[in-house]
C-alpha atoms as a PDB file:
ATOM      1  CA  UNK A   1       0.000   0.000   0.000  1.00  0.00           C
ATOM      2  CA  UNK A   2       0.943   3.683  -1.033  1.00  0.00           C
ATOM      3  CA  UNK A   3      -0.299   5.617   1.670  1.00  0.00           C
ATOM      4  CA  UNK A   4       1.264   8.797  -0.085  1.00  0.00           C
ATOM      5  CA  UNK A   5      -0.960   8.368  -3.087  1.00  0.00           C
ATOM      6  CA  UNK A   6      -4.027   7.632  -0.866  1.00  0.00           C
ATOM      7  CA  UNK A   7      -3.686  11.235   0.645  1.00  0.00           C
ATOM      8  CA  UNK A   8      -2.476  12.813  -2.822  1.00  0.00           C
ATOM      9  CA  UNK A   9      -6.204  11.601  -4.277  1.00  0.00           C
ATOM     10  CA  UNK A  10      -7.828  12.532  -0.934  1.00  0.00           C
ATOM     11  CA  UNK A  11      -6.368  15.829  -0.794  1.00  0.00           C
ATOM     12  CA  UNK A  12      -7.372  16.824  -4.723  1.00  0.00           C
ATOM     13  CA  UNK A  13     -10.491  15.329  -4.297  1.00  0.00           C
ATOM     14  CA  UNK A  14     -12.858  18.205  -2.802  1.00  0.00           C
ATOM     15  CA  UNK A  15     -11.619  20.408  -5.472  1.00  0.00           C
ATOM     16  CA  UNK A  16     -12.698  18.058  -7.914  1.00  0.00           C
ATOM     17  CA  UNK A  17     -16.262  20.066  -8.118  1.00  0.00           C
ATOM     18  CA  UNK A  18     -16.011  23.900  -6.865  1.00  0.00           C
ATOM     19  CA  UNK A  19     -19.595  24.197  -7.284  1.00  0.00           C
ATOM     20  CA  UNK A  20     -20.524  21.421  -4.913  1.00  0.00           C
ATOM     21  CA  UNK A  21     -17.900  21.953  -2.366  1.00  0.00           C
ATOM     22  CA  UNK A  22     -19.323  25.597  -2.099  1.00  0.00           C
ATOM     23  CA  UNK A  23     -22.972  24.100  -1.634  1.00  0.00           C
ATOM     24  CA  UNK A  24     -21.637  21.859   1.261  1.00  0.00           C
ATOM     25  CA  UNK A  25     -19.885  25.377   2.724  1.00  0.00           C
ATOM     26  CA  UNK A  26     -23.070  27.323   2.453  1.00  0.00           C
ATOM     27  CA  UNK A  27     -24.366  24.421   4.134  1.00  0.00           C
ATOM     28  CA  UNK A  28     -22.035  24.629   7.287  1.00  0.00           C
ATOM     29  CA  UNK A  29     -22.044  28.417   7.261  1.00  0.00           C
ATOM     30  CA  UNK A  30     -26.027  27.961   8.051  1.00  0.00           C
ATOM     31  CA  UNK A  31     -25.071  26.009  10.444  1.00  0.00           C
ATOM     32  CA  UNK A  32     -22.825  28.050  12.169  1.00  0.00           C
ATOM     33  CA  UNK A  33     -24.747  30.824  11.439  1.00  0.00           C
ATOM     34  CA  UNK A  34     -27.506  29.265  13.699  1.00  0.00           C
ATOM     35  CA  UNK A  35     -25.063  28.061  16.695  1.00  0.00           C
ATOM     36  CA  UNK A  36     -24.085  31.775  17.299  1.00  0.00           C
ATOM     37  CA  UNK A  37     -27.872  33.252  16.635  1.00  0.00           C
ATOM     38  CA  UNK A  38     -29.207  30.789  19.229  1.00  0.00           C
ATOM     39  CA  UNK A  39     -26.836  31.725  22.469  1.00  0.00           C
ATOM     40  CA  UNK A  40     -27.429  35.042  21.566  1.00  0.00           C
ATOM     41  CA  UNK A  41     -31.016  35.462  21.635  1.00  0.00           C
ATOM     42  CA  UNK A  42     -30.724  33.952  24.782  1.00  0.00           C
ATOM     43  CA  UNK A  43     -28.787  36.503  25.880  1.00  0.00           C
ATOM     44  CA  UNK A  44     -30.963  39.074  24.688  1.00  0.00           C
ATOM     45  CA  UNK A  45     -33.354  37.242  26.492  1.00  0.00           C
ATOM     46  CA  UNK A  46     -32.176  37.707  29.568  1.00  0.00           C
ATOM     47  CA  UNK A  47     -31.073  41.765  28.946  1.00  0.00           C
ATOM     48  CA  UNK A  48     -34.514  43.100  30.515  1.00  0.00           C
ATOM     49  CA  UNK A  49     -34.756  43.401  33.574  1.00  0.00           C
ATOM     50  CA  UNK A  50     -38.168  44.026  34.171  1.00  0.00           C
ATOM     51  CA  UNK A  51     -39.994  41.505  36.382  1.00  0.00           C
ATOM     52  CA  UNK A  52     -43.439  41.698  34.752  1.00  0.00           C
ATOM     53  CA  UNK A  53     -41.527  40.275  31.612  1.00  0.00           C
ATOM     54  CA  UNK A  54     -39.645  37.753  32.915  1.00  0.00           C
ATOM     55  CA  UNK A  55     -41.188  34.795  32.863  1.00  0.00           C
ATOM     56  CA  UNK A  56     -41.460  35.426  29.021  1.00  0.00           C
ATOM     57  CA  UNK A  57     -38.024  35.944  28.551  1.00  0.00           C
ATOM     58  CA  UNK A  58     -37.332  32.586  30.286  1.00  0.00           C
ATOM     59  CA  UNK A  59     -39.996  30.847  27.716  1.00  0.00           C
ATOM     60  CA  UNK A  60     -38.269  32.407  24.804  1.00  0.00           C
ATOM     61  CA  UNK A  61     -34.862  31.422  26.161  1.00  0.00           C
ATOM     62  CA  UNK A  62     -35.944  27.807  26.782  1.00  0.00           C
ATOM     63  CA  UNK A  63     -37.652  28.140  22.967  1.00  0.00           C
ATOM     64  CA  UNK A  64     -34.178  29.499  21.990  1.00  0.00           C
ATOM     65  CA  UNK A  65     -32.448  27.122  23.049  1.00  0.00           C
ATOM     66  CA  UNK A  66     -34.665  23.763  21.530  1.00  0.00           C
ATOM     67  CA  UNK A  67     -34.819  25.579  18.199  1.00  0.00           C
ATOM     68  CA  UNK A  68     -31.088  25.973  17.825  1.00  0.00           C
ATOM     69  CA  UNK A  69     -30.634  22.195  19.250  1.00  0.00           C
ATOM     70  CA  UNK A  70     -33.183  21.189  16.762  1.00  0.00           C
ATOM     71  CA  UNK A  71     -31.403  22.653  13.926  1.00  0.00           C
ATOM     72  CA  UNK A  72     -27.612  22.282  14.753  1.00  0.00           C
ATOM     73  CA  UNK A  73     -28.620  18.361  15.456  1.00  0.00           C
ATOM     74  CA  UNK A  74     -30.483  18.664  11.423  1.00  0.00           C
ATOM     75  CA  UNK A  75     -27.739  20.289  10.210  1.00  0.00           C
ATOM     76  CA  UNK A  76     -25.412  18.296  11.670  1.00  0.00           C
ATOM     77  CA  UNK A  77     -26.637  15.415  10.987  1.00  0.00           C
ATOM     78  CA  UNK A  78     -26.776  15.955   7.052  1.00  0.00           C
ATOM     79  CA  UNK A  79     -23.473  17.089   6.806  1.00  0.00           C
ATOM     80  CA  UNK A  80     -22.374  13.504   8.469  1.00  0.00           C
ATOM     81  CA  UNK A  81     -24.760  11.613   6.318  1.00  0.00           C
ATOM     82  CA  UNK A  82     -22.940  13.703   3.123  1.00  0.00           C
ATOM     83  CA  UNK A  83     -19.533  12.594   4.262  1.00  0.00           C
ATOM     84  CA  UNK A  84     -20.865   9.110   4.640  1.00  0.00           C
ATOM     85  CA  UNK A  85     -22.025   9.080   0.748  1.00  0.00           C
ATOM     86  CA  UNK A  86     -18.627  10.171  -0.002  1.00  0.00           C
ATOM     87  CA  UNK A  87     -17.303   7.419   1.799  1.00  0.00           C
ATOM     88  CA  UNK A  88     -19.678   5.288   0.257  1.00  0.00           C
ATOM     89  CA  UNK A  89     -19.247   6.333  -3.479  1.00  0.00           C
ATOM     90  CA  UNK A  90     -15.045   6.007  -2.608  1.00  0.00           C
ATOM     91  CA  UNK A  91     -15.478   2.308  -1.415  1.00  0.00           C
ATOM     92  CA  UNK A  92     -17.428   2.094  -4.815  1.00  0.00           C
ATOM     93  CA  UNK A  93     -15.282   3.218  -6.827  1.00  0.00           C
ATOM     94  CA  UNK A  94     -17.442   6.349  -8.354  1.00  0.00           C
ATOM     95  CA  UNK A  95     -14.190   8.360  -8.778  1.00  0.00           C
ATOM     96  CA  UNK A  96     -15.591  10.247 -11.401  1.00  0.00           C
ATOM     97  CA  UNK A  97     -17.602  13.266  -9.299  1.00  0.00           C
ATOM     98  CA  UNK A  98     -18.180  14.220  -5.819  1.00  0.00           C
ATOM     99  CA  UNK A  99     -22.257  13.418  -4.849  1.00  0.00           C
ATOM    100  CA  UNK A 100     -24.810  15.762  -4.836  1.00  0.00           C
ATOM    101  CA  UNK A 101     -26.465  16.945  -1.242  1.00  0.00           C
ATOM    102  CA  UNK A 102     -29.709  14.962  -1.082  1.00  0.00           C
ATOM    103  CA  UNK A 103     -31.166  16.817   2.593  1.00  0.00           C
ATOM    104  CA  UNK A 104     -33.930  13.847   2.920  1.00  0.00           C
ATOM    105  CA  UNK A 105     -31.222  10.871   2.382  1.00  0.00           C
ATOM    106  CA  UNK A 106     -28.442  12.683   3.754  1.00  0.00           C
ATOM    107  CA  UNK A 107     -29.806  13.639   7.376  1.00  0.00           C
ATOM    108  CA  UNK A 108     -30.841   8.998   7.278  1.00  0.00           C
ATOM    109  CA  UNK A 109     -27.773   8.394   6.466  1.00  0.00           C
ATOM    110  CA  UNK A 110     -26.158  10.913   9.535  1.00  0.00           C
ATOM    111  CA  UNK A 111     -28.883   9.651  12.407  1.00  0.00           C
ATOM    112  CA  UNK A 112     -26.869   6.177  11.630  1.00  0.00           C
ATOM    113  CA  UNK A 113     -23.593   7.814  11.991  1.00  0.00           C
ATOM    114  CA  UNK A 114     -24.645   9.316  15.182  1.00  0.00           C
ATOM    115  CA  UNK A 115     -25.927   6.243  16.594  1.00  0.00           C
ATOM    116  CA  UNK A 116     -23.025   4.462  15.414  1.00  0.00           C
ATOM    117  CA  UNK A 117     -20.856   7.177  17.668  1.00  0.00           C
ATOM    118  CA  UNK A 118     -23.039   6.134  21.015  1.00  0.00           C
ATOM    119  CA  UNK A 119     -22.441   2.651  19.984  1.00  0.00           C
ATOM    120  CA  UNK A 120     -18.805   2.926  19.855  1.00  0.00           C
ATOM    121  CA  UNK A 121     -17.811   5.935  22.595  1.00  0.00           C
ATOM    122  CA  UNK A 122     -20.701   4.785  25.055  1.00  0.00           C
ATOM    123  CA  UNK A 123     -17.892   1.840  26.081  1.00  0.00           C
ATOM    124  CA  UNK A 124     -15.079   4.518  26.936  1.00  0.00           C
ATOM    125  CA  UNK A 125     -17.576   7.525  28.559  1.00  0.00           C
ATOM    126  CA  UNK A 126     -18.356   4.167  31.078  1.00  0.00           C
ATOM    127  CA  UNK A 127     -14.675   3.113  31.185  1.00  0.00           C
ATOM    128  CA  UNK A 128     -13.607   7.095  32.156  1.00  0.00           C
ATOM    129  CA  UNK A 129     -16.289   7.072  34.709  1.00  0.00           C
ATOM    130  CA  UNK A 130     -15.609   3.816  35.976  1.00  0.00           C
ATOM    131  CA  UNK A 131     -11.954   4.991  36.624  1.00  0.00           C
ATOM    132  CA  UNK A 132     -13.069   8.452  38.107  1.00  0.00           C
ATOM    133  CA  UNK A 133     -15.410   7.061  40.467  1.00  0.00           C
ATOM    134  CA  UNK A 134     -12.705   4.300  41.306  1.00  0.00           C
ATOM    135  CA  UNK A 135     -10.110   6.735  41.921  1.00  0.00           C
ATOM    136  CA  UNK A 136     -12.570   8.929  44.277  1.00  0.00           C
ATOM    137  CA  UNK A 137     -12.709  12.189  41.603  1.00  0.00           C
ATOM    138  CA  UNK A 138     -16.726  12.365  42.470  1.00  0.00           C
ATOM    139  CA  UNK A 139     -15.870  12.185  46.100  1.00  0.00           C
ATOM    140  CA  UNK A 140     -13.194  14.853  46.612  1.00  0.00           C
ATOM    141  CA  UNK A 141     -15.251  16.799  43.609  1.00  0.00           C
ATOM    142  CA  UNK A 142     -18.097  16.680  46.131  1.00  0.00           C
ATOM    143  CA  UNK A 143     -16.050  17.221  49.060  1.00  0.00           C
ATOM    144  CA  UNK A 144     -14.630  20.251  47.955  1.00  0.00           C
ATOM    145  CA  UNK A 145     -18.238  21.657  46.666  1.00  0.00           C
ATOM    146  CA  UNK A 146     -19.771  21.396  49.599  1.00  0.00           C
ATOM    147  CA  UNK A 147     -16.522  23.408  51.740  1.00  0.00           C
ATOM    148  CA  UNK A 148     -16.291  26.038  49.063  1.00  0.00           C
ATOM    149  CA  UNK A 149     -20.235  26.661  49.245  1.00  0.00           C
ATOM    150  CA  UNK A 150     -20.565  26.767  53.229  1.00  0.00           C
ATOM    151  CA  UNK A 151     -16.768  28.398  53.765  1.00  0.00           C
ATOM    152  CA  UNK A 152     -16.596  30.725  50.392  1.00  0.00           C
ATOM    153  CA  UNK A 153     -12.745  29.404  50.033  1.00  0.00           C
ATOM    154  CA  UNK A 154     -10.508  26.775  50.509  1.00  0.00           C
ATOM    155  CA  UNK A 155      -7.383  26.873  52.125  1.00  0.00           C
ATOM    156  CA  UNK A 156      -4.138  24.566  52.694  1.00  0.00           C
ATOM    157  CA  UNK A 157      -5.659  22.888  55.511  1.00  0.00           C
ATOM    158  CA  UNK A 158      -7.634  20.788  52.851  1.00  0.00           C
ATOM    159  CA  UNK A 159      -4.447  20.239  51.348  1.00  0.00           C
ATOM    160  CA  UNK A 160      -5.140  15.987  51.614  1.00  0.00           C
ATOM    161  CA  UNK A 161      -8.679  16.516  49.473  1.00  0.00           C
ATOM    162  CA  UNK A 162      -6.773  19.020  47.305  1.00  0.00           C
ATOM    163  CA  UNK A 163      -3.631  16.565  46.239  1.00  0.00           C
ATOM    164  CA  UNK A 164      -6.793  13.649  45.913  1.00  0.00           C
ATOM    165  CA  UNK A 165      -8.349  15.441  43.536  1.00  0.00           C
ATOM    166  CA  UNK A 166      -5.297  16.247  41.638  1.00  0.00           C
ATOM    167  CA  UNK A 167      -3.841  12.948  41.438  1.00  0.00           C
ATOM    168  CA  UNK A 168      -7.385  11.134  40.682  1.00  0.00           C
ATOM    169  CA  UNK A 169      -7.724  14.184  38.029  1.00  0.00           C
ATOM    170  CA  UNK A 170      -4.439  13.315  36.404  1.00  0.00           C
ATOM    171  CA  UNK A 171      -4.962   9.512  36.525  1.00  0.00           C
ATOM    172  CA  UNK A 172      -8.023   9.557  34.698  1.00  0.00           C
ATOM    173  CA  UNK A 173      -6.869  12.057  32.039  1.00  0.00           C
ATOM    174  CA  UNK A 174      -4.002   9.559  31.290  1.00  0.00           C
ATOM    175  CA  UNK A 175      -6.097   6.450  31.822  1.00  0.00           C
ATOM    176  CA  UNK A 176      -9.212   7.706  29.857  1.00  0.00           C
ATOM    177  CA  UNK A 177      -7.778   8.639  26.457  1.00  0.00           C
ATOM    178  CA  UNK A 178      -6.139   5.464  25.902  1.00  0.00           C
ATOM    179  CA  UNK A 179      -9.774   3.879  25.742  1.00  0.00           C
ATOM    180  CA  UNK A 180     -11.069   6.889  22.919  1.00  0.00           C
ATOM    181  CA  UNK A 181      -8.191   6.397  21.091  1.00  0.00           C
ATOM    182  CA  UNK A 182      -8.941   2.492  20.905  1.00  0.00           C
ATOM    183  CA  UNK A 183     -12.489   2.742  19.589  1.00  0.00           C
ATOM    184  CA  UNK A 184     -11.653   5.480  17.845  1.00  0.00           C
ATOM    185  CA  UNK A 185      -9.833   3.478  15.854  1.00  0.00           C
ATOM    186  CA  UNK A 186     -12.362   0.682  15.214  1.00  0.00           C
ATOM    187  CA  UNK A 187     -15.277   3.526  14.872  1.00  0.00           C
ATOM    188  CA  UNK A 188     -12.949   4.811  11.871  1.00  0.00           C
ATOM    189  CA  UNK A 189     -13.413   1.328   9.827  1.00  0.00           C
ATOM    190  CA  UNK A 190     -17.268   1.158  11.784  1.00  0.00           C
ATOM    191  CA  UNK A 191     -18.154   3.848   9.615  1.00  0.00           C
ATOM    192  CA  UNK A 192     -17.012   2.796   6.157  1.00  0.00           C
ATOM    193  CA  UNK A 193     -18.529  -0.434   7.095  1.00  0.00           C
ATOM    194  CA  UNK A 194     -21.940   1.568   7.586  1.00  0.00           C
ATOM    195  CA  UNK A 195     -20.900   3.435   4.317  1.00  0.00           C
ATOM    196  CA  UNK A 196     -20.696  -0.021   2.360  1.00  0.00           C
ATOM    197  CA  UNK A 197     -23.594  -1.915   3.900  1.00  0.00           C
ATOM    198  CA  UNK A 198     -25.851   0.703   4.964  1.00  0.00           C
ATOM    199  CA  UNK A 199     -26.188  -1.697   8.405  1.00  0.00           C
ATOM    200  CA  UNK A 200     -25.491  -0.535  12.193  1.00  0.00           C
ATOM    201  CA  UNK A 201     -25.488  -4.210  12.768  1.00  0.00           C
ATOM    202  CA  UNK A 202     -22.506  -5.048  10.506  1.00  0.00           C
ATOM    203  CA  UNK A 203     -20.907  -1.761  11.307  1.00  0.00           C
ATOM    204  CA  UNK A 204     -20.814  -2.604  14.907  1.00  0.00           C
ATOM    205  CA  UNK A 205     -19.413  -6.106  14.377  1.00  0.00           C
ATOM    206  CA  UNK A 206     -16.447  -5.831  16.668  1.00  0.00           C
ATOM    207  CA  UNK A 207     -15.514  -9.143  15.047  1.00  0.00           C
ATOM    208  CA  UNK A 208     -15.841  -7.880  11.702  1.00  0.00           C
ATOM    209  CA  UNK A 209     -13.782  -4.605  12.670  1.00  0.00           C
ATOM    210  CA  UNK A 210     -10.566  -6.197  13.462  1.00  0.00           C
ATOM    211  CA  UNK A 211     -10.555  -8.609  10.609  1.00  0.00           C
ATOM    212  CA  UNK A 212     -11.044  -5.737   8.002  1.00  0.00           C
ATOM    213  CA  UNK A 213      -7.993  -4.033  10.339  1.00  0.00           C
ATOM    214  CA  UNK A 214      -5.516  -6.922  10.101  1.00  0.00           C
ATOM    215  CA  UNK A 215      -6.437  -7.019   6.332  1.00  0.00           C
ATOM    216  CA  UNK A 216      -5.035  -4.076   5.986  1.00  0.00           C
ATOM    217  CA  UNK A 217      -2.519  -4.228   8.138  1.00  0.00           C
ATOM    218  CA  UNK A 218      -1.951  -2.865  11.385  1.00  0.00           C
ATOM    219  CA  UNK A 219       0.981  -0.833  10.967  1.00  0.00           C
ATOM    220  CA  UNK A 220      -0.009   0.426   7.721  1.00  0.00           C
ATOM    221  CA  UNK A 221      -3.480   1.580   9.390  1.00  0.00           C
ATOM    222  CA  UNK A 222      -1.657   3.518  12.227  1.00  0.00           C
ATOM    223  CA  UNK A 223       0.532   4.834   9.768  1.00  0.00           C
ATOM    224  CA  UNK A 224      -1.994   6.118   7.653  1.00  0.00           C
ATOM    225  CA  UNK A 225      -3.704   7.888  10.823  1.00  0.00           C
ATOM    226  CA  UNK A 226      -0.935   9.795  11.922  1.00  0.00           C
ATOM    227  CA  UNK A 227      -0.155  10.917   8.621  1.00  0.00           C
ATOM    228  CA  UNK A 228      -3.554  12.092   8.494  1.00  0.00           C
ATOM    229  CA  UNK A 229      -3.510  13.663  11.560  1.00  0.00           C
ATOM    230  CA  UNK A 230      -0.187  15.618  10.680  1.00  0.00           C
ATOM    231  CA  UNK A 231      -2.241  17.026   7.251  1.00  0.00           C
ATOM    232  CA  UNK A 232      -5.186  17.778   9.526  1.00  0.00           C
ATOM    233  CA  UNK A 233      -2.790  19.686  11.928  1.00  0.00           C
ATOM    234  CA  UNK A 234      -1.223  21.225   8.934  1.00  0.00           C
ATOM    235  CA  UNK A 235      -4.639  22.261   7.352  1.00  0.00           C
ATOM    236  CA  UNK A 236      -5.841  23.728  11.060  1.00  0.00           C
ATOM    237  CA  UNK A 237      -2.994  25.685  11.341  1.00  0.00           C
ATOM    238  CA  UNK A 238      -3.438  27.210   8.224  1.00  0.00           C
ATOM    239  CA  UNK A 239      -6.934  28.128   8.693  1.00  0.00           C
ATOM    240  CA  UNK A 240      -5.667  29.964  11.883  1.00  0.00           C
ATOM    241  CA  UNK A 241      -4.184  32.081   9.989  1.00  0.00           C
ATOM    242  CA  UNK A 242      -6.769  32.984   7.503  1.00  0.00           C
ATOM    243  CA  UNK A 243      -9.369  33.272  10.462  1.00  0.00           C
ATOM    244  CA  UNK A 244      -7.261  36.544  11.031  1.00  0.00           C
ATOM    245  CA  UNK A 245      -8.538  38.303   8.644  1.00  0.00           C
ATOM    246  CA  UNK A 246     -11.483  40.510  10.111  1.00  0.00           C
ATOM    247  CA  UNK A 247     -14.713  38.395   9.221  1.00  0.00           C
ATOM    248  CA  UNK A 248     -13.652  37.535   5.342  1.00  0.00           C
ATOM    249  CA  UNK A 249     -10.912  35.286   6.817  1.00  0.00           C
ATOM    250  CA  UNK A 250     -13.853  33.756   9.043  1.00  0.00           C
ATOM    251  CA  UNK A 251     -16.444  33.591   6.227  1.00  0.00           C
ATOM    252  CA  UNK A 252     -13.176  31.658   3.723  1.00  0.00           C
ATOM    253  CA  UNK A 253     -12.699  29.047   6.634  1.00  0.00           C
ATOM    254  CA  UNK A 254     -16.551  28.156   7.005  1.00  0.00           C
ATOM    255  CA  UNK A 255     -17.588  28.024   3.657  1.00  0.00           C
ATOM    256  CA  UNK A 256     -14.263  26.841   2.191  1.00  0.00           C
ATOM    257  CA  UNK A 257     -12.086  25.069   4.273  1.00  0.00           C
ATOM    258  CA  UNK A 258     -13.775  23.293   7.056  1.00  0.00           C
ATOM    259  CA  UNK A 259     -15.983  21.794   3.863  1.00  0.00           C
ATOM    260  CA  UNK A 260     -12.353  20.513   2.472  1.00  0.00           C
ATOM    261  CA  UNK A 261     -11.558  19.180   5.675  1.00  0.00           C
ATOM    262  CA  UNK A 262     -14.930  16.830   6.128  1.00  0.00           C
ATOM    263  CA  UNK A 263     -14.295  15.905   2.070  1.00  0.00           C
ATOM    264  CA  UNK A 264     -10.797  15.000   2.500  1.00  0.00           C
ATOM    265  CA  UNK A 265     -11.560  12.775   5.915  1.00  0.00           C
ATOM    266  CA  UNK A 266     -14.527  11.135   3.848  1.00  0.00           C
ATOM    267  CA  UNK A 267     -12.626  10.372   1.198  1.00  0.00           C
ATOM    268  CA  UNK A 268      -9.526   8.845   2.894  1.00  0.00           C
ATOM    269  CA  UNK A 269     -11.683   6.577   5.022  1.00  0.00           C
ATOM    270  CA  UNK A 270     -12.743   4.975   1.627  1.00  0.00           C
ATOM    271  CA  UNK A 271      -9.385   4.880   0.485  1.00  0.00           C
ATOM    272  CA  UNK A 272      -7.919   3.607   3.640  1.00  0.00           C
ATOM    273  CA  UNK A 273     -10.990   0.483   3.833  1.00  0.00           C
ATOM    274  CA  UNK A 274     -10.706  -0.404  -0.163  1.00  0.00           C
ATOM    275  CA  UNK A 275      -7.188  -1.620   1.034  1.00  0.00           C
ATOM    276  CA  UNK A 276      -8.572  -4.108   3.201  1.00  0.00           C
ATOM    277  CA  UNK A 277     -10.765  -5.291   0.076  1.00  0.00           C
ATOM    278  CA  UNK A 278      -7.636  -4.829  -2.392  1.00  0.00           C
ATOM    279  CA  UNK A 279      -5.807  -7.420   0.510  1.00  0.00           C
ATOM    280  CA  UNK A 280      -8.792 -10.075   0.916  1.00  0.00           C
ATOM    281  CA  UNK A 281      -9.175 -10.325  -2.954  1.00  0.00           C
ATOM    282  CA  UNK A 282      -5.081 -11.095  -3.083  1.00  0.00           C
ATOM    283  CA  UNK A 283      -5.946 -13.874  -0.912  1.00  0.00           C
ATOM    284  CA  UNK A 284      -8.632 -15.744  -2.175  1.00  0.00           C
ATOM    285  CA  UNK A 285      -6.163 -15.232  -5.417  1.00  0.00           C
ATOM    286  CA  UNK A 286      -3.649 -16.821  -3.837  1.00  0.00           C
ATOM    287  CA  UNK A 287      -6.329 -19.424  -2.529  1.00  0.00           C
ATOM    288  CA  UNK A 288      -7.417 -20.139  -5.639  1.00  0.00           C
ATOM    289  CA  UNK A 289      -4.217 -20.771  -7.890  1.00  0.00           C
ATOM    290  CA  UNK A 290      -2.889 -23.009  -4.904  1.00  0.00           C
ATOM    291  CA  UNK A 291      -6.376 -25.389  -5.394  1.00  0.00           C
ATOM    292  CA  UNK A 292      -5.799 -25.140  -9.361  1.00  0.00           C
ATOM    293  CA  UNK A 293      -1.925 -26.038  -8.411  1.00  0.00           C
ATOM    294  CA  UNK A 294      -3.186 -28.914  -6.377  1.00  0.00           C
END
């Protein structure tokens, strides 16, 4: 495997189509549009101070905030169902054009991925609390709360529930990630399994997962995510810098590059899983002319 010409085609890909990379912008700018709009009409909410209106201003903040969940979770959702197609068209091998949004099919296809992400990350969020609660974070958490609500401050003389909460703090920051990292890993090939199939069932084969991983090889798959990481790290760093620029710069990064960014990932997932397929049709090959041999 040429993991240098996977990310050469992933990178040129969202530029293959202008047109539609700009619709899938305008599509996040909405979005982000909304996510500012919504916290601050709940601000403005909560600007008069007059008593005889306040119980309406806490409807229409509670209204504010369900209408901008609402939409950010629509939204959302149909930009994770578009990256899925492009996974999907990838594994496929529909090189020719990016796909079209399609709002109805697209925001399907994203409920799946986000059930897909409880599936996977529900195991670690129990793992992390299982280690916090182990380690006694709730209890000097709640320790401490209750002192700093009935004394105002804390001093050195809780030093003891102080040095707790540190150490159980930095055990479970080092213990925790380990386990994201893990089924991050097997969500990764999870989703172009939900890409190929269309199935939550087959996507969430653990089984399945680690055979389509060792097809492709281990070190070649962990090689291929920290390169990707590095060009992610590149392309946020660059975007840093263009988010400078007094709104424009903001506007570029929205409706340009955080598009390319969700493109490129799609598209690399594809590439990454057709390598397991490339590997498993080698060996039934190989299979096959040793039978004939025989």
């Amino acid at each position: 495997m040429e993991i240098l010409k996977l990310f050469e085609d992933s990178l040129a890909y969202p530029m293959k189509d202008w047109n539609k990379l700009l619709k899938f912008g305008a599509l996040i700018l909405i979005m982000s549009i909304v996510s500012i709009l919504g916290p601050i009409g709940f601000i403005l909410s909560h600007l008069n101070v007059d008593i005889m209106v306040s119980g309406v201003n806490s409807i229409l903040a509670v209204l504010s905030i369900l209408s901008t969940a609402i939409i950010l979770i629509i939204f959302g959702s149909i930009i994770s169902g578009y990256n899925l197609n492009i996974t999907k068209n990838t594994i496929n091998n529909v090189d020719s054009k990016i796909p079209e949004l399609n709002l109805a099919k697209n925001f399907i296809d994203g409920i799946k991925v986000v059930v897909l992400y409880i599936i996977y990350f529900i195991v670690p969020i129990i793992m992390a609390l299982i280690i916090a609660y182990g380690t006694g974070l709730f209890h000097y958490m709640y320790q401490l709360g209750i002192i700093l609500l009935t004394q105002g401050a804390i001093d050195l003389t809780y030093y003891p529930l102080l040095h707790g909460l540190d150490f159980s703090f930095r055990l479970v920051v080092a213990i925790a990630p380990i386990f994201f990292i893990v089924f991050g890993l097997l969500f990764l090939i999870g989703k172009a399994i939900l890409a190929e199939t269309g199935s939550l069932l087959e996507a969430s084969n653990i089984v399945n997962i680690f055979k389509k991983i060792d097809e492709i090889g281990w070190g070649d798959y962990i090689a291929w995510l920290i390169m990707a990481m590095v060009i992610l790290m590149v392309i946020f760093i660059f975007t840093s810098f263009v988010t400078i620029i007094p709104l424009i710069g903001i506007i570029i990064a929205i409706l340009v590059l955080i598009p390319y960014v969700n493109m490129f990932g799609a598209r690399a997932i594809g590439l990454i899983y057709n390598e397991s397929k490339i590997s498993s049709s080698n060996n039934e090959s190989k299979i096959s002319s040793s039978n004939n041999g025989d």
